[in-house]
C-alpha atoms as a PDB file:
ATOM      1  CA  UNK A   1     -31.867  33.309  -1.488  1.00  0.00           C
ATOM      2  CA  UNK A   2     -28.753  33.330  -3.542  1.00  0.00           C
ATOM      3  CA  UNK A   3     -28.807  36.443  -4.781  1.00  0.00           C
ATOM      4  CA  UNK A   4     -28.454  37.760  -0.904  1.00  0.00           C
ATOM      5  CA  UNK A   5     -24.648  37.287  -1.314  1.00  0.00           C
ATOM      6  CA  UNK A   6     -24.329  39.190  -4.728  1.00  0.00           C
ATOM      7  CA  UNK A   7     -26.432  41.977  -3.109  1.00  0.00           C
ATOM      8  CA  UNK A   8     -24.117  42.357   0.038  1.00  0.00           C
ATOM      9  CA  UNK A   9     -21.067  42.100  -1.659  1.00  0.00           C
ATOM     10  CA  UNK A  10     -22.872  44.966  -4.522  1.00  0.00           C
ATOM     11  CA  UNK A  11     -23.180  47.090  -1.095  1.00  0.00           C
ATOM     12  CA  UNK A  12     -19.814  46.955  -0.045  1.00  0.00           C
ATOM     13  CA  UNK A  13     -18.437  47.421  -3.347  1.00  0.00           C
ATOM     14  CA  UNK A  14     -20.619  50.916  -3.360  1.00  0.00           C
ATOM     15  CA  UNK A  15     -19.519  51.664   0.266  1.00  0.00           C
ATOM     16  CA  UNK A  16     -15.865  51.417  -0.559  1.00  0.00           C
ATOM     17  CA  UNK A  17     -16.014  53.009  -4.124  1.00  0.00           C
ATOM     18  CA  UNK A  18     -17.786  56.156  -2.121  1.00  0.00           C
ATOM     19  CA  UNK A  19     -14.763  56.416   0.374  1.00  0.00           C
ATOM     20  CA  UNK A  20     -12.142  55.840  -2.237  1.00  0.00           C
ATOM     21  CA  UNK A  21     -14.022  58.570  -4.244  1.00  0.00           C
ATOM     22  CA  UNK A  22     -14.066  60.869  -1.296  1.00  0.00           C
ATOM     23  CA  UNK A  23     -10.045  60.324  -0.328  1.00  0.00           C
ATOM     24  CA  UNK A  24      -9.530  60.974  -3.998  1.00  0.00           C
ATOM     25  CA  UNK A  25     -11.349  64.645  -3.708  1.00  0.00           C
ATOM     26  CA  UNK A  26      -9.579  65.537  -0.538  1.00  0.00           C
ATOM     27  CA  UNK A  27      -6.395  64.620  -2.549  1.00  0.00           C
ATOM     28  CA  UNK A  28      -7.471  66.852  -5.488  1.00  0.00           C
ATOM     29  CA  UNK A  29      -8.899  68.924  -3.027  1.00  0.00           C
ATOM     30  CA  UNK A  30      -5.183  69.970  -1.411  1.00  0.00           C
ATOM     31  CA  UNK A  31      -3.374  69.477  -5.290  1.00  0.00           C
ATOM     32  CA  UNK A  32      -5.598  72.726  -6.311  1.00  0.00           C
ATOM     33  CA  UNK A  33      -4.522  74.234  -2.833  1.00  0.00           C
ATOM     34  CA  UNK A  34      -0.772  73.979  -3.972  1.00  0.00           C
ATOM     35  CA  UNK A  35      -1.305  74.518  -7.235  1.00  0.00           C
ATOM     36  CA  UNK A  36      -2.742  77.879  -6.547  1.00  0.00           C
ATOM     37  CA  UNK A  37       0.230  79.105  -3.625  1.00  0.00           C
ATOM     38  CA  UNK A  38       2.796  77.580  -6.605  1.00  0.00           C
ATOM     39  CA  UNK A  39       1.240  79.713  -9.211  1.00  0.00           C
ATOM     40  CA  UNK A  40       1.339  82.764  -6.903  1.00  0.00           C
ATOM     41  CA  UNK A  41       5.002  81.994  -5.791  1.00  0.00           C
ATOM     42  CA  UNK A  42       6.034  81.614  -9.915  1.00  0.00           C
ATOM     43  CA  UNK A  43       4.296  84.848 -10.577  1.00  0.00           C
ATOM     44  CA  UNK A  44       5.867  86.560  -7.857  1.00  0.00           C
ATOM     45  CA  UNK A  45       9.364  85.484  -8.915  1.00  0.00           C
ATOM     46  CA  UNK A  46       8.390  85.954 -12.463  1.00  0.00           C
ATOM     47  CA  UNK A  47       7.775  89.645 -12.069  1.00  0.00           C
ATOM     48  CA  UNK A  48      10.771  90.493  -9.664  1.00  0.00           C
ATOM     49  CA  UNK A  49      12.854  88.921 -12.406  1.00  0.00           C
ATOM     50  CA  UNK A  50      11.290  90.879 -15.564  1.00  0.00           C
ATOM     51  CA  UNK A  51      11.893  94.228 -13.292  1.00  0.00           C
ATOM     52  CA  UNK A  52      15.586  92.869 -12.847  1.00  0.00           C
ATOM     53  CA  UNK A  53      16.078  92.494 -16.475  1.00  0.00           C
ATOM     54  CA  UNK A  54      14.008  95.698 -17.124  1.00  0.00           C
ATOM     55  CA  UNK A  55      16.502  97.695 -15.078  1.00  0.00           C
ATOM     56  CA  UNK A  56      19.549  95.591 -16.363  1.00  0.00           C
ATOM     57  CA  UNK A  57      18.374  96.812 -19.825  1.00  0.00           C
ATOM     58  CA  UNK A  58      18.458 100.390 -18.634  1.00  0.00           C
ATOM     59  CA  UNK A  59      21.436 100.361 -17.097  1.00  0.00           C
ATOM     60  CA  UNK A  60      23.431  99.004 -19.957  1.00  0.00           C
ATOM     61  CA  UNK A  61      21.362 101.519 -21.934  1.00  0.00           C
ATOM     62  CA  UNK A  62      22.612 104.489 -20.148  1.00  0.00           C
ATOM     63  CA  UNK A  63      26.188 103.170 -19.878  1.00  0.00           C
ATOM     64  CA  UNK A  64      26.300 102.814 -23.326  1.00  0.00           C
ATOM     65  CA  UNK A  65      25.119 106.330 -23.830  1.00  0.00           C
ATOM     66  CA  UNK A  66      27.158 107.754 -21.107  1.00  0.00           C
ATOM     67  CA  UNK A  67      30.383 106.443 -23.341  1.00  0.00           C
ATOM     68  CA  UNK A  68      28.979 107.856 -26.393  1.00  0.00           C
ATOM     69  CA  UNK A  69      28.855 111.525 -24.433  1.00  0.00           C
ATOM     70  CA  UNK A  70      32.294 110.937 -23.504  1.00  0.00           C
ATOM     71  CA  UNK A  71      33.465 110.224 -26.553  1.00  0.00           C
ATOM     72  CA  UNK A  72      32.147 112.743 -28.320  1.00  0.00           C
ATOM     73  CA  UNK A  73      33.228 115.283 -25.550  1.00  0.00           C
ATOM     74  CA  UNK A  74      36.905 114.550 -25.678  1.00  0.00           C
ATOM     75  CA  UNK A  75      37.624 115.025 -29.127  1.00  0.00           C
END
């Protein structure tokens, strides 16, 4: 009858290793959530700044050509 004690104390070990377990995938559960709306939110703002510096590029390109005309129309 000694080994009753061990055996109880085995069972609630198990019991509260299960729960822990389960908090811990709810936890990773809502990280991956987040994760996912971050990534979308970073993507989003990643592509509205590539068109930014896209058209900043184009500006500056045809500012820089517009001068050129000039120039070359004034002389």
């Amino acid at each position: 009858m000694q080994y009753i004690p061990a055996v109880v104390l085995g069972a609630v070990g198990l019991v509260v290793l299960v729960l822990v377990l389960l908090r811990l995938a709810k936890a990773a559960r809502r990280f991956a959530v987040t994760r996912g709306h971050v990534n979308a939110e970073v993507g989003a703002r990643m592509g509205m700044l590539k068109a930014r510096r896209a058209a900043l590029r184009i500006a500056v390109r045809d500012r820089f050509r517009r001068a050129e005309i000039d120039k070359s129309t004034q002389a």
